[in-house]
PDB file of N, CA and C in Angstrom:
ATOM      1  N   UNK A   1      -3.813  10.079  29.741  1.00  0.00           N
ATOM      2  CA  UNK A   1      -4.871   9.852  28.782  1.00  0.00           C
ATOM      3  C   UNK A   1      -5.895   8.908  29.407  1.00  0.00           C
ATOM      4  N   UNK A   2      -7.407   9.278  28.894  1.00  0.00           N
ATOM      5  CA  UNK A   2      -8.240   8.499  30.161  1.00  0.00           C
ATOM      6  C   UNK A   2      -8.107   7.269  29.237  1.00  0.00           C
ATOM      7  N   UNK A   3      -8.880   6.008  29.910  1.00  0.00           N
ATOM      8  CA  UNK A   3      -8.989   4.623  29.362  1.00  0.00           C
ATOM      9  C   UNK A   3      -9.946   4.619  30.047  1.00  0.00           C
ATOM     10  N   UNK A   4     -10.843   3.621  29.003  1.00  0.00           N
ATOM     11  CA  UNK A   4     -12.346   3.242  29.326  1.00  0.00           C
ATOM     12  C   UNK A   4     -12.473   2.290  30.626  1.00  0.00           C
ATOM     13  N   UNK A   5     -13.495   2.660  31.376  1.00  0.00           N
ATOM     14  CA  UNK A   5     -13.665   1.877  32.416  1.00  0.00           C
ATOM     15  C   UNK A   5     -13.963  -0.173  32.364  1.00  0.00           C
ATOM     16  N   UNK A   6     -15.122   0.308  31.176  1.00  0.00           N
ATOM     17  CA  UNK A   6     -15.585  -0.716  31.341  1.00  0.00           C
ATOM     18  C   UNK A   6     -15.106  -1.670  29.725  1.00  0.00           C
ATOM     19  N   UNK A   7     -15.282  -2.824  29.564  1.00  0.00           N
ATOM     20  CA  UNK A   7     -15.154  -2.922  27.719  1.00  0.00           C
ATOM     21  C   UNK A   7     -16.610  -2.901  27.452  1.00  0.00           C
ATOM     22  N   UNK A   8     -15.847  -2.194  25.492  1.00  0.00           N
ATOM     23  CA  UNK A   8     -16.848  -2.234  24.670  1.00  0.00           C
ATOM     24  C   UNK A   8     -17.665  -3.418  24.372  1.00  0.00           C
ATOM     25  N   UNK A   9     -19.046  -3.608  24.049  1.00  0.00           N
ATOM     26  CA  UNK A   9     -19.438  -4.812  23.133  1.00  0.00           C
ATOM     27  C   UNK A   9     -18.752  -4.896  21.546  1.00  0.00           C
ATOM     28  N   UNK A  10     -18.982  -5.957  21.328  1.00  0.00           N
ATOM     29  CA  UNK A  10     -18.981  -6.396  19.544  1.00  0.00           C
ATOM     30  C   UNK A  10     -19.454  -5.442  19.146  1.00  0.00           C
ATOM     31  N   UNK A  11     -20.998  -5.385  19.170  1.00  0.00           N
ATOM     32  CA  UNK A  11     -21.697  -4.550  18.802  1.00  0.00           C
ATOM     33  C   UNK A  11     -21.219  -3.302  18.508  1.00  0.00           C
ATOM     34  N   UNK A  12     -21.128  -2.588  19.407  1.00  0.00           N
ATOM     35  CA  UNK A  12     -20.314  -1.108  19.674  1.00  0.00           C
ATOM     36  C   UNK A  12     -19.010  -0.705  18.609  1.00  0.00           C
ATOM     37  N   UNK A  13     -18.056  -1.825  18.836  1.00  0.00           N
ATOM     38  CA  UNK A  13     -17.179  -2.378  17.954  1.00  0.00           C
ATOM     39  C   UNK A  13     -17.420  -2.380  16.467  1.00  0.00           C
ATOM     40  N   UNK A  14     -18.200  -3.270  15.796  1.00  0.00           N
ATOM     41  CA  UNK A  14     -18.628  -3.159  14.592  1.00  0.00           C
ATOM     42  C   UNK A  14     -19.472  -1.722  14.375  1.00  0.00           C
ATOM     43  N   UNK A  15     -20.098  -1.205  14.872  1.00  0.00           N
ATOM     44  CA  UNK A  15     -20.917  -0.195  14.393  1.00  0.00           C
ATOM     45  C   UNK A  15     -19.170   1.237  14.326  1.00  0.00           C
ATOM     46  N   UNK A  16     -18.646   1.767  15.151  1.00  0.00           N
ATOM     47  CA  UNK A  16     -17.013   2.234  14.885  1.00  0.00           C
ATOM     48  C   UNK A  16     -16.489   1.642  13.453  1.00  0.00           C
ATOM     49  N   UNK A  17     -16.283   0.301  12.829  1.00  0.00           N
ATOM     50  CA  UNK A  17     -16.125   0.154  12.003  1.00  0.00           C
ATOM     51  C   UNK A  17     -16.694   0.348  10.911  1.00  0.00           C
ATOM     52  N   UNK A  18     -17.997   0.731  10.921  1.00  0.00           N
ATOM     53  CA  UNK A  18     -18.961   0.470   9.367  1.00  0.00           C
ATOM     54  C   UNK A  18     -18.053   0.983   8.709  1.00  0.00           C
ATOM     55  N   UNK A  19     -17.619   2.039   8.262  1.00  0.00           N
ATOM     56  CA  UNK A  19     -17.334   2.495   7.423  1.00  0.00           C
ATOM     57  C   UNK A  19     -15.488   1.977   6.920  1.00  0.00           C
ATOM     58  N   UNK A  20     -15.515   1.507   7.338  1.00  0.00           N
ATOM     59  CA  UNK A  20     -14.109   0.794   7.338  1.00  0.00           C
ATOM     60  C   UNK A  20     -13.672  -0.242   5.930  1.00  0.00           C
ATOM     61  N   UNK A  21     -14.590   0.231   4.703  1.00  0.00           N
ATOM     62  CA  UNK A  21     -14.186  -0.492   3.501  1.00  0.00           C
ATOM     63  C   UNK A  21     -13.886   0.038   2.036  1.00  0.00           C
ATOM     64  N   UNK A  22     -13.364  -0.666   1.017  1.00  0.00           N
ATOM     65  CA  UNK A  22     -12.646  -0.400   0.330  1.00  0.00           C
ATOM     66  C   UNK A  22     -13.658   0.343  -1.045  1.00  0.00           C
ATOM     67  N   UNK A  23     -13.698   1.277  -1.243  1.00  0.00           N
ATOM     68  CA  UNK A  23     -14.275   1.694  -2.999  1.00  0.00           C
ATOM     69  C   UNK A  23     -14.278   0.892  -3.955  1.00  0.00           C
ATOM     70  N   UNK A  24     -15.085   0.533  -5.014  1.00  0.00           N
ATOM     71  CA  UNK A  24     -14.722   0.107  -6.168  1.00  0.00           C
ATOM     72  C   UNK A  24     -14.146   1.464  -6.838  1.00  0.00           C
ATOM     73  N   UNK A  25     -13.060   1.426  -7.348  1.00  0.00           N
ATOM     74  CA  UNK A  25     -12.718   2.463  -8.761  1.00  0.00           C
ATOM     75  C   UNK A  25     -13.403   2.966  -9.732  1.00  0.00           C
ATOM     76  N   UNK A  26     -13.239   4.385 -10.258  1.00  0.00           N
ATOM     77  CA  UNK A  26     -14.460   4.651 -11.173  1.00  0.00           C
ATOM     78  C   UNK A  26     -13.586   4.525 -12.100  1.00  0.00           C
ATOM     79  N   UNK A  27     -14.088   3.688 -12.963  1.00  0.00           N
ATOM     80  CA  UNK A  27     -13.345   3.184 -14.759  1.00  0.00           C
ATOM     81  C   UNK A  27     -14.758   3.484 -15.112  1.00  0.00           C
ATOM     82  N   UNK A  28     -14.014   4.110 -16.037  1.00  0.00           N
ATOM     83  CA  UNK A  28     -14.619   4.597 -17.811  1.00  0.00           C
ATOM     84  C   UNK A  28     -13.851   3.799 -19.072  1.00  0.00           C
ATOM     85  N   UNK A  29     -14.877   3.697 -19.845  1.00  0.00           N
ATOM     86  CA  UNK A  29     -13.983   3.402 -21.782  1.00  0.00           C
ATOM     87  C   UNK A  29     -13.105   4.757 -21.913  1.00  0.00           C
ATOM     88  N   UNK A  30     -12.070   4.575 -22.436  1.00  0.00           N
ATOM     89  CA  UNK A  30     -11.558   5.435 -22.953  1.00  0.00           C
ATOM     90  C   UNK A  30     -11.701   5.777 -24.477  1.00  0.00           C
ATOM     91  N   UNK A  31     -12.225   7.356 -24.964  1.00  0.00           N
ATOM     92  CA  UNK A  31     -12.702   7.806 -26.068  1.00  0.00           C
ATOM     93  C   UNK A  31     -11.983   6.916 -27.353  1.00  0.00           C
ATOM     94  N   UNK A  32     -10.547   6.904 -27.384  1.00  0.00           N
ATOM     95  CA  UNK A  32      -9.787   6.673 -28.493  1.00  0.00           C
ATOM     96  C   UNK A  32      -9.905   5.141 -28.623  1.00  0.00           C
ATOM     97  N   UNK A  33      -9.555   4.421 -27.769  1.00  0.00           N
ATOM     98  CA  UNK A  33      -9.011   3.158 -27.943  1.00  0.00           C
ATOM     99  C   UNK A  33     -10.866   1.765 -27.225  1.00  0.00           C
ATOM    100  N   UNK A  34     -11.152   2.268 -26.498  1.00  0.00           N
ATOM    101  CA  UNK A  34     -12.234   1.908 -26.077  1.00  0.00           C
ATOM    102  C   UNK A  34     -11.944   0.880 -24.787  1.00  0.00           C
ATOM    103  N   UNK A  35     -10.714   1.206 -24.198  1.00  0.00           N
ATOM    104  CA  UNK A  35     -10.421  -0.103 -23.286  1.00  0.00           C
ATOM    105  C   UNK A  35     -10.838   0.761 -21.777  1.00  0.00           C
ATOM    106  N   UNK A  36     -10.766  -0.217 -20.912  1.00  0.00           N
ATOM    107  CA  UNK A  36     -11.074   0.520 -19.254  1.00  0.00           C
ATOM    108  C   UNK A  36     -10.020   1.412 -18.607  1.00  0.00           C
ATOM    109  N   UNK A  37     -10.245   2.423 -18.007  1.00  0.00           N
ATOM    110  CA  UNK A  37      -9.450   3.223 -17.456  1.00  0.00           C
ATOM    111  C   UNK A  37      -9.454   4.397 -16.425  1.00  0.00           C
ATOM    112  N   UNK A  38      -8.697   4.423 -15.617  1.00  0.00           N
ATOM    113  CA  UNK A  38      -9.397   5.502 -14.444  1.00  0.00           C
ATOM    114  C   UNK A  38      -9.547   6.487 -14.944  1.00  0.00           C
ATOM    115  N   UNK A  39     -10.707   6.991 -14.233  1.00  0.00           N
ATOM    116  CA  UNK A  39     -11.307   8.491 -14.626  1.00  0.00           C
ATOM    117  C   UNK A  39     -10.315   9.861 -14.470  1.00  0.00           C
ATOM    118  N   UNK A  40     -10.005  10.572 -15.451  1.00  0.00           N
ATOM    119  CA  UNK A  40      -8.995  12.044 -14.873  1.00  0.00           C
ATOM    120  C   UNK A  40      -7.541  11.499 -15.677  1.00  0.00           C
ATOM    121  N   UNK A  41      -7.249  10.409 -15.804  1.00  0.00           N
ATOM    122  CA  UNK A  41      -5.833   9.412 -15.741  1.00  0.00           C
ATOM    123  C   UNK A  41      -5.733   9.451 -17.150  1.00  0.00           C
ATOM    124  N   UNK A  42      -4.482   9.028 -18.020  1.00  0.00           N
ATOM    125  CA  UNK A  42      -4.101   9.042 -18.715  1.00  0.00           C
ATOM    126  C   UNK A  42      -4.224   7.650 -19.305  1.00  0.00           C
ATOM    127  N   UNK A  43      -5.054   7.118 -20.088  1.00  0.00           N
ATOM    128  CA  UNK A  43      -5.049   5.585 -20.569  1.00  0.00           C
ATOM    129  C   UNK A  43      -3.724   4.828 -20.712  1.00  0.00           C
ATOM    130  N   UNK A  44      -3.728   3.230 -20.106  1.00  0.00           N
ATOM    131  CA  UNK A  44      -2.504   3.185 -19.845  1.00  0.00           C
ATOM    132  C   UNK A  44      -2.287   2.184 -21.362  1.00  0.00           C
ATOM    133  N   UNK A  45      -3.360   1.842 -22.719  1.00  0.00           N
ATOM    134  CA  UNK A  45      -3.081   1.146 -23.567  1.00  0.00           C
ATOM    135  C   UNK A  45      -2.566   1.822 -24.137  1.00  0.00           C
ATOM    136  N   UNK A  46      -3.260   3.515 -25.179  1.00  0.00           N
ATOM    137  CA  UNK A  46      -3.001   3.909 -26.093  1.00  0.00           C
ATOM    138  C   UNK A  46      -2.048   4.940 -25.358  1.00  0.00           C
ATOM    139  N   UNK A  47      -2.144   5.761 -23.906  1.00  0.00           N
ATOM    140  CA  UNK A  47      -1.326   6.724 -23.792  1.00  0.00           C
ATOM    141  C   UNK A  47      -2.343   8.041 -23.957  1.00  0.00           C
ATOM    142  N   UNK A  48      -3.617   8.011 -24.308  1.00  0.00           N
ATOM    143  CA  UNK A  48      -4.110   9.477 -24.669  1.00  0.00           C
ATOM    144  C   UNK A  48      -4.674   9.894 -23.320  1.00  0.00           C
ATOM    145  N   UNK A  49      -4.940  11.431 -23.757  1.00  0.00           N
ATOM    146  CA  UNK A  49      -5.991  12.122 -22.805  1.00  0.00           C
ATOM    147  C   UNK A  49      -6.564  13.204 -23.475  1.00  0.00           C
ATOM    148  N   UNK A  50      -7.411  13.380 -22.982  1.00  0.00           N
ATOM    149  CA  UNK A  50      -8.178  14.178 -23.281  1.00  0.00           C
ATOM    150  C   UNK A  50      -8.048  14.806 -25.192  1.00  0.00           C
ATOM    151  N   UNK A  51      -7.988  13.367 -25.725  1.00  0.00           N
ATOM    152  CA  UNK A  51      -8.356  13.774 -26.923  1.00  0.00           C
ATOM    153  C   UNK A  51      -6.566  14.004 -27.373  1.00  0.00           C
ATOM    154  N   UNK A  52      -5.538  14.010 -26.428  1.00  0.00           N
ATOM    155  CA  UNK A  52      -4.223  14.086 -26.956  1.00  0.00           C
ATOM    156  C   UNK A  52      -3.123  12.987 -26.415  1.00  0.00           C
ATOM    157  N   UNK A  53      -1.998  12.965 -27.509  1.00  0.00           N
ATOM    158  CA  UNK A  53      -1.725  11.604 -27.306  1.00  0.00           C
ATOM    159  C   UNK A  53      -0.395  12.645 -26.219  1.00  0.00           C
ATOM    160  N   UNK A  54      -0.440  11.761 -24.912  1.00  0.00           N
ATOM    161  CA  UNK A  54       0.474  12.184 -24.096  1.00  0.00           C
ATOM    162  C   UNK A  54       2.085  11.456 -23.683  1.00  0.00           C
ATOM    163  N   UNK A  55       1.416  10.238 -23.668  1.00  0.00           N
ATOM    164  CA  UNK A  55       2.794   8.724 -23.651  1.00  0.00           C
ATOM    165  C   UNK A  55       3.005   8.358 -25.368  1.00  0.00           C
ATOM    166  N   UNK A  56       4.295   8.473 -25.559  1.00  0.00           N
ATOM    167  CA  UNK A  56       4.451   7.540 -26.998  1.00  0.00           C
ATOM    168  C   UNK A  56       4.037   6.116 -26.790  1.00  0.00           C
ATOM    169  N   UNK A  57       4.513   5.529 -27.548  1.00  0.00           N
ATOM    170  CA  UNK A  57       4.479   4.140 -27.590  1.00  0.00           C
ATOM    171  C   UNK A  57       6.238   3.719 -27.034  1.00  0.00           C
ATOM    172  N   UNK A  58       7.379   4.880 -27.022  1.00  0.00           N
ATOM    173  CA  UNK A  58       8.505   3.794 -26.174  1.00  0.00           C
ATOM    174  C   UNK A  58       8.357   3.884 -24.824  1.00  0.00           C
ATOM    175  N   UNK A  59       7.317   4.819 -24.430  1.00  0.00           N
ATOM    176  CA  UNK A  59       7.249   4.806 -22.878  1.00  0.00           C
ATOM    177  C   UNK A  59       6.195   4.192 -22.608  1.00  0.00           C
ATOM    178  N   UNK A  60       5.404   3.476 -23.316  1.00  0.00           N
ATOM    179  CA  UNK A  60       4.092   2.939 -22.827  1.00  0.00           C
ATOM    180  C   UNK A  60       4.898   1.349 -22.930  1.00  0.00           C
ATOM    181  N   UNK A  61       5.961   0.897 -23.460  1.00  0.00           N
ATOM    182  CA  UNK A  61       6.341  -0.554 -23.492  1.00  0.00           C
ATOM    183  C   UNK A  61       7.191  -0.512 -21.894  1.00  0.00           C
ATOM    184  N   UNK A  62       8.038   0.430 -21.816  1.00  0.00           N
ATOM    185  CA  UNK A  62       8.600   0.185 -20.233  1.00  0.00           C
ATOM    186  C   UNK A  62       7.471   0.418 -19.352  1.00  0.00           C
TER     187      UNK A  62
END
Protein backbone atom coordinates (compact mmCIF):
# COMPACT_ATOMS: atom_id res chain seq x y z
CA UNK A 1 0.00 0.00 0.00
CA UNK A 2 1.62 3.34 -1.13
CA UNK A 3 2.38 5.97 1.83
CA UNK A 4 2.72 9.54 1.25
CA UNK A 5 6.02 10.84 0.53
CA UNK A 6 5.96 13.91 1.99
CA UNK A 7 3.53 15.16 5.27
CA UNK A 8 0.37 16.77 5.00
CA UNK A 9 -0.15 20.48 6.29
CA UNK A 10 -2.79 21.41 9.08
CA UNK A 11 -4.35 22.99 6.54
CA UNK A 12 -4.83 20.01 4.21
CA UNK A 13 -5.75 18.18 7.41
CA UNK A 14 -8.60 20.33 8.53
CA UNK A 15 -10.07 20.92 5.13
CA UNK A 16 -10.37 16.31 5.00
CA UNK A 17 -12.15 16.99 8.13
CA UNK A 18 -14.84 19.70 7.43
CA UNK A 19 -17.34 17.63 7.37
CA UNK A 20 -16.57 15.67 10.34
CA UNK A 21 -19.59 16.95 12.72
CA UNK A 22 -22.45 16.07 14.58
CA UNK A 23 -26.42 17.00 13.34
CA UNK A 24 -28.72 18.64 15.53
CA UNK A 25 -31.93 16.19 15.63
CA UNK A 26 -35.09 17.02 13.93
CA UNK A 27 -37.75 17.32 16.95
CA UNK A 28 -41.17 18.23 16.32
CA UNK A 29 -44.31 18.87 19.03
CA UNK A 30 -46.06 15.98 19.08
CA UNK A 31 -49.91 16.33 17.79
CA UNK A 32 -51.53 14.73 21.03
CA UNK A 33 -49.60 15.65 23.97
CA UNK A 34 -47.56 18.74 22.66
CA UNK A 35 -44.11 17.70 24.12
CA UNK A 36 -40.70 17.34 21.82
CA UNK A 37 -40.03 14.36 19.86
CA UNK A 38 -38.16 12.75 16.99
CA UNK A 39 -39.61 13.00 13.76
CA UNK A 40 -41.12 9.35 12.22
CA UNK A 41 -40.71 8.01 16.18
CA UNK A 42 -43.20 7.15 18.43
CA UNK A 43 -43.59 9.91 21.35
CA UNK A 44 -41.84 8.75 24.24
CA UNK A 45 -44.48 10.80 26.91
CA UNK A 46 -47.88 9.81 25.71
CA UNK A 47 -46.80 6.66 23.50
CA UNK A 48 -48.84 7.88 20.27
CA UNK A 49 -48.27 7.95 16.57
CA UNK A 50 -49.63 8.93 14.03
CA UNK A 51 -52.82 9.85 15.60
CA UNK A 52 -52.76 6.14 17.43
CA UNK A 53 -51.97 5.22 20.76
CA UNK A 54 -49.14 2.54 20.22
CA UNK A 55 -47.24 2.12 23.94
CA UNK A 56 -49.76 1.77 26.92
CA UNK A 57 -48.96 3.47 29.82
CA UNK A 58 -47.31 -0.07 31.59
CA UNK A 59 -44.75 0.02 28.95
CA UNK A 60 -44.13 3.63 28.82
CA UNK A 61 -43.25 3.46 32.93
CA UNK A 62 -40.43 0.65 32.29
Amino acid sequence: MPLPKRRHSHTRGAKRRTHWKLDVPNLSTCPHCSQMKLQHHICPHCGYYDGRQVLTENKLKS
